[in-house]
Protein backbone atom coordinates (compact mmCIF):
# COMPACT_ATOMS: atom_id res chain seq x y z
CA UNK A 1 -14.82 -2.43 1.04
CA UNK A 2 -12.09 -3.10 3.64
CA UNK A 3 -9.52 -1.08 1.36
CA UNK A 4 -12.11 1.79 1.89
CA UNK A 5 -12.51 1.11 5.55
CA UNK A 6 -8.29 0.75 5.70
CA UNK A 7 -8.16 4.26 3.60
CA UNK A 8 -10.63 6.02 6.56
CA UNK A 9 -8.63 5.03 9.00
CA UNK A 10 -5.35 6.42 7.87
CA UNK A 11 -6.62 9.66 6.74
CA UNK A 12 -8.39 9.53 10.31
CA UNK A 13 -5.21 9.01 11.95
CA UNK A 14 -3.62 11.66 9.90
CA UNK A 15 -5.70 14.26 11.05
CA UNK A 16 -5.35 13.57 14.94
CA UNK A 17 -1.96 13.57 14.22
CA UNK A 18 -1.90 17.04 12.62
CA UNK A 19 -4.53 17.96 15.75
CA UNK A 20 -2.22 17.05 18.15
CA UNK A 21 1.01 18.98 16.53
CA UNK A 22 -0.87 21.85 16.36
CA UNK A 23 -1.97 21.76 19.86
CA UNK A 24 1.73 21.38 20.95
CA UNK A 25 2.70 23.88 18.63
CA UNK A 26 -0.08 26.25 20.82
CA UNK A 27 1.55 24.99 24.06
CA UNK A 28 4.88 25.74 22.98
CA UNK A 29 3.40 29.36 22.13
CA UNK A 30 2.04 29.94 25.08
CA UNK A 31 4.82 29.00 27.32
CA UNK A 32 7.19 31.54 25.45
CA UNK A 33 4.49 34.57 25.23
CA UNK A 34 3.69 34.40 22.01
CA UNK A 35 0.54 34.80 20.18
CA UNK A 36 -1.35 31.66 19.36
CA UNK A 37 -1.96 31.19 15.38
CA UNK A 38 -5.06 29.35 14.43
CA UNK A 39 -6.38 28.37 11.43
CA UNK A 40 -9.80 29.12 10.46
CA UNK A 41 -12.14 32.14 10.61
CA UNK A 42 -12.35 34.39 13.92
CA UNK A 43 -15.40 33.61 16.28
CA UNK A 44 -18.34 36.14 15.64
CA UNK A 45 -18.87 38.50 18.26
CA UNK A 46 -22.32 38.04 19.61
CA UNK A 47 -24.53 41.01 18.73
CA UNK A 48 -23.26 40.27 14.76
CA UNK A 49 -24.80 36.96 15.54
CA UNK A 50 -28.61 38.58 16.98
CA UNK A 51 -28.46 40.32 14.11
CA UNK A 52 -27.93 38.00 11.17
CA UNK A 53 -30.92 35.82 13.36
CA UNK A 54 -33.71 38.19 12.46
């Protein structure tokens, strides 16, 4: 149990860690004019959204 509660926490801290380079990474985009790059899908524009509702 505390090897699985050891294991959370240092895939936990992993992940803030990878958080927090990307949101330099951002910063350091931003400062020099360059587009940001996320990860992830693009936000839905909101009359896709009313639609897929009904």
């Amino acid at each position: 149990m505390e090897a699985q509660a050891a294991l959370r926490r240092e895939r936990a801290a992993e992940k803030l860690r990878e958080n927090l380079s990307r949101r330099k990474q951002q910063v350091r985009a931003r400062r020099s004019g360059q587009a940001d790059e996320t990860d992830g899908l693009p936000a839905a524009k909101p009359a896709a959204a009313k639609m897929d509702e009904s």
